[in-house]
N, C-alpha and C. Protein backbone atom coordinates (compact mmCIF):
# COMPACT_ATOMS: atom_id res chain seq x y z
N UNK A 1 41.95 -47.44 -10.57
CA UNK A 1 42.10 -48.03 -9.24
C UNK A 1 43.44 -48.75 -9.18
N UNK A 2 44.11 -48.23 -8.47
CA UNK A 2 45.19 -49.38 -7.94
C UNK A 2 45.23 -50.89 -7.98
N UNK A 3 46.34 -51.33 -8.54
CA UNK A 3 46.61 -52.87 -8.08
C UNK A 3 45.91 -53.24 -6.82
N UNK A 4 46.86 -52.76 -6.19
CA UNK A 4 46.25 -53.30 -4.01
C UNK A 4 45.12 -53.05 -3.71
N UNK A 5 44.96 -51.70 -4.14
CA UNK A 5 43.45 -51.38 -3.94
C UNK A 5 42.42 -52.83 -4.63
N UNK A 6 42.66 -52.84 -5.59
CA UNK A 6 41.54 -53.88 -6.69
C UNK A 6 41.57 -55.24 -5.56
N UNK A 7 42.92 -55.75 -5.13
CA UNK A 7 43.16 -57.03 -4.41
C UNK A 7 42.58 -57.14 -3.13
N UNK A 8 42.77 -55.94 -2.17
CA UNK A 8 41.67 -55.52 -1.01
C UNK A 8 40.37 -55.56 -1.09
N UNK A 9 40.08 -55.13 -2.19
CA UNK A 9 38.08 -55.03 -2.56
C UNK A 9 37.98 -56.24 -3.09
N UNK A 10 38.68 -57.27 -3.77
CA UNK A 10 38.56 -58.34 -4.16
C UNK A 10 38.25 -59.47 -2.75
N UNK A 11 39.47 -59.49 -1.35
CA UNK A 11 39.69 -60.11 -0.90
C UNK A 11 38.13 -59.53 0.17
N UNK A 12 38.46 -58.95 0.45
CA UNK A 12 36.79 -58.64 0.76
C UNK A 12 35.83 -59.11 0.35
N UNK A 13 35.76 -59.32 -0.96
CA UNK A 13 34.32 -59.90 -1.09
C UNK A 13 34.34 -61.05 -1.34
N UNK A 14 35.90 -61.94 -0.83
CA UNK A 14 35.94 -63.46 -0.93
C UNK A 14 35.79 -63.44 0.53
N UNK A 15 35.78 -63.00 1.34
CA UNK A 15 36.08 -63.27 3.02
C UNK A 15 34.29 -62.71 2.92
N UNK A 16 33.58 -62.09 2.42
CA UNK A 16 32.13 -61.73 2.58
C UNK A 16 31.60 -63.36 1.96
N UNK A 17 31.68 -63.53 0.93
CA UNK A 17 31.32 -64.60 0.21
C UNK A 17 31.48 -65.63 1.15
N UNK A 18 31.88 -66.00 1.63
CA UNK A 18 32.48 -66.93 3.04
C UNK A 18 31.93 -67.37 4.36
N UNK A 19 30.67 -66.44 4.42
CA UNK A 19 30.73 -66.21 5.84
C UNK A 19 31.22 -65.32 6.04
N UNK A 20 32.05 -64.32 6.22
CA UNK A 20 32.83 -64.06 7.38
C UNK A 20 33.49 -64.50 8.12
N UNK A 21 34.15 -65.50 7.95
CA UNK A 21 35.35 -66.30 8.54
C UNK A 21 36.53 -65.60 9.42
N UNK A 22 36.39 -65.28 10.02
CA UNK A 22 37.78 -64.70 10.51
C UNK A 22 38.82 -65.54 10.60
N UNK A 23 40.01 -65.06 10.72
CA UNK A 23 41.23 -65.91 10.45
C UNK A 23 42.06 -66.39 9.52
N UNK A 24 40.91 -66.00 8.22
CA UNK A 24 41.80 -66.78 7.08
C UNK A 24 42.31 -64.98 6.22
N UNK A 25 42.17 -64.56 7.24
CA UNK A 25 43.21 -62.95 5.65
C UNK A 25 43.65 -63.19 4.65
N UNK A 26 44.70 -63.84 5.13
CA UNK A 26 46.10 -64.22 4.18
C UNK A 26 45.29 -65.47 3.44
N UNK A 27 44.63 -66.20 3.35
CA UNK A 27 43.95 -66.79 2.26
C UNK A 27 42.82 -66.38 1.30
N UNK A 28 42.42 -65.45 1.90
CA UNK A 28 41.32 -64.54 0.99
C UNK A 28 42.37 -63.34 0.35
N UNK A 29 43.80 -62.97 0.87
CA UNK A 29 44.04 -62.07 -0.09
C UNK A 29 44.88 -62.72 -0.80
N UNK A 30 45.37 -63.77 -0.60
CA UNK A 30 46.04 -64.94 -1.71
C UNK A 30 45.25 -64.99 -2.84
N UNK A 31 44.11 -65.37 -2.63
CA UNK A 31 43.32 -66.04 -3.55
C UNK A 31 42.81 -64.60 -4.34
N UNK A 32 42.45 -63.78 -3.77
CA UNK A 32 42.43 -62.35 -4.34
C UNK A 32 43.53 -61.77 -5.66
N UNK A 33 44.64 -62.00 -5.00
CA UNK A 33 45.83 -61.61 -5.58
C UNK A 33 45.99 -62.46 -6.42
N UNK A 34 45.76 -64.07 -6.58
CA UNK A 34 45.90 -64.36 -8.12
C UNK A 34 44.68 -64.48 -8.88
N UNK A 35 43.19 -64.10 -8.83
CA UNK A 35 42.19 -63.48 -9.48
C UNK A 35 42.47 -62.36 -10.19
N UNK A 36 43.25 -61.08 -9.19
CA UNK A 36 43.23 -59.83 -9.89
C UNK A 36 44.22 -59.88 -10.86
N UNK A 37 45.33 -60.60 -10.53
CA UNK A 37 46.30 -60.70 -11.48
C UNK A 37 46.20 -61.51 -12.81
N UNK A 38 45.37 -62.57 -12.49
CA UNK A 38 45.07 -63.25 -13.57
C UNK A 38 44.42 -62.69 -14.93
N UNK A 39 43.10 -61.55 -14.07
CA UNK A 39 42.41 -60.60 -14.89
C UNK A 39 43.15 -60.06 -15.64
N UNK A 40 44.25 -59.19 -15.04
CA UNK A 40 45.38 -58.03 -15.97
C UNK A 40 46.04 -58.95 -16.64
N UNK A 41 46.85 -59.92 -16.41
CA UNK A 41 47.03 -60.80 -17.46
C UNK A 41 46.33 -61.14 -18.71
N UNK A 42 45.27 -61.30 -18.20
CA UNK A 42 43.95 -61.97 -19.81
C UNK A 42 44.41 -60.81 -20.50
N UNK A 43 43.92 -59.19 -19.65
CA UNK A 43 43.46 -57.82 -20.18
C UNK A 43 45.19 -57.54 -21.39
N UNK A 44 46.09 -57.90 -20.81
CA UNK A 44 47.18 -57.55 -21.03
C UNK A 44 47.49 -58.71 -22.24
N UNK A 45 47.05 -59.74 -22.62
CA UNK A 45 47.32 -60.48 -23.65
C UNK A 45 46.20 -60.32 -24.57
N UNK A 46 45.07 -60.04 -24.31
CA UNK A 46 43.93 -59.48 -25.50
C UNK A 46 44.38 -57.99 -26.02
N UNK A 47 44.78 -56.58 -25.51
CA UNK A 47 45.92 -55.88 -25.92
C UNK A 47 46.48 -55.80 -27.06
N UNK A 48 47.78 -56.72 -26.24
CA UNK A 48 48.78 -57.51 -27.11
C UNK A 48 48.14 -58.41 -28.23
N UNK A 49 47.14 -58.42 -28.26
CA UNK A 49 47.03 -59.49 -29.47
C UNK A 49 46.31 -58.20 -30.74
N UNK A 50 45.52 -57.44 -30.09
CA UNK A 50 44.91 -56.66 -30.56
C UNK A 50 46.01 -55.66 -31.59
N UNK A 51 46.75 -55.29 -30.58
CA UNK A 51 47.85 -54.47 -31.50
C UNK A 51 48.46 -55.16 -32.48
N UNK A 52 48.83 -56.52 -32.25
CA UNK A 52 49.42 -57.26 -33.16
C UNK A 52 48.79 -57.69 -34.71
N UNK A 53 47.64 -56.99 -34.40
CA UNK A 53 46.97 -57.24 -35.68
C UNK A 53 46.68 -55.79 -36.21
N UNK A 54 46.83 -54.99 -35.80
CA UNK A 54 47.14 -53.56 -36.21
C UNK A 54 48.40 -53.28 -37.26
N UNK A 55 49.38 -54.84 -36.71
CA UNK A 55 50.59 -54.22 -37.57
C UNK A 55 50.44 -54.83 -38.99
N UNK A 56 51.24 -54.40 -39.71
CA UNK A 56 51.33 -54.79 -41.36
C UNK A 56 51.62 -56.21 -41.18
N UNK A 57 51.28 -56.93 -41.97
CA UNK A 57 51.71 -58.54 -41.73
C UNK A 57 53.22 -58.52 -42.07
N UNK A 58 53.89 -58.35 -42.74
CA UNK A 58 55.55 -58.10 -42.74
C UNK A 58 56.12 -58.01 -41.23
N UNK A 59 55.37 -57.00 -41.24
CA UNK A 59 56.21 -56.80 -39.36
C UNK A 59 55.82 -57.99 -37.99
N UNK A 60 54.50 -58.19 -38.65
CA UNK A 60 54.12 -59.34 -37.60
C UNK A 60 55.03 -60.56 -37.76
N UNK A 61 55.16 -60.86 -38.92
CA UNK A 61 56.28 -62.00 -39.66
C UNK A 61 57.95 -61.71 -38.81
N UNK A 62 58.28 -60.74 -38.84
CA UNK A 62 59.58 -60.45 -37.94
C UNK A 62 59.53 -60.55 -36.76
N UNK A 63 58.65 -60.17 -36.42
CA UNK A 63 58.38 -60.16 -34.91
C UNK A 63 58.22 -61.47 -34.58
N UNK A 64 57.62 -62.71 -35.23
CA UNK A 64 58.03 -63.82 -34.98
C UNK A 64 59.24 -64.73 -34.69
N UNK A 65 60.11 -63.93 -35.53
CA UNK A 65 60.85 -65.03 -35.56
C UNK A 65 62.56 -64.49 -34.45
C-alpha cells in the first residue's frame, strides 16, 4: 500500500473515531501523517538494528566510529 494511501485510510478512521466532525481534514490528515510516519520510522529502525546484528562485530565496530 502506498504512503498516501496508508495516511488517507488512517485519516479516515481518525475523522470516524471523532464523530464525524466535518471541518477538521487538514487535522485528521495531520495527525494521520505523523502516526503513519512514525510507524515506518519504528519499522525502519527495528530493520536497521536487525541487520546490524547480522554483521560481524568488526564491521559493526567501524561502522561506529
Amino acid at each position: 500500500m502506498e504512503l498516501q494511501d496508508r495516511i488517507r485510510e488512517r485519516a479516515y478512521e481518525i475523522w470516524n473515531a471523532s464523530g464525524r466532525v466535518h471541518g477538521r481534514a487538514e487535522q485528521h490528515w495531520l495527525a494521520a501523517e505523523r502516526q503513519v510516519l512514525s510507524e515506518k520510522a519504528a519499522q525502519l529502525t527495528a530493520v536497521t538494528a536487525f541487520a546490524d546484528q547480522k554483521k560481524p562485530r568488526r564491521q559493526r565496530a567501524r561502522a561506529i566510529r
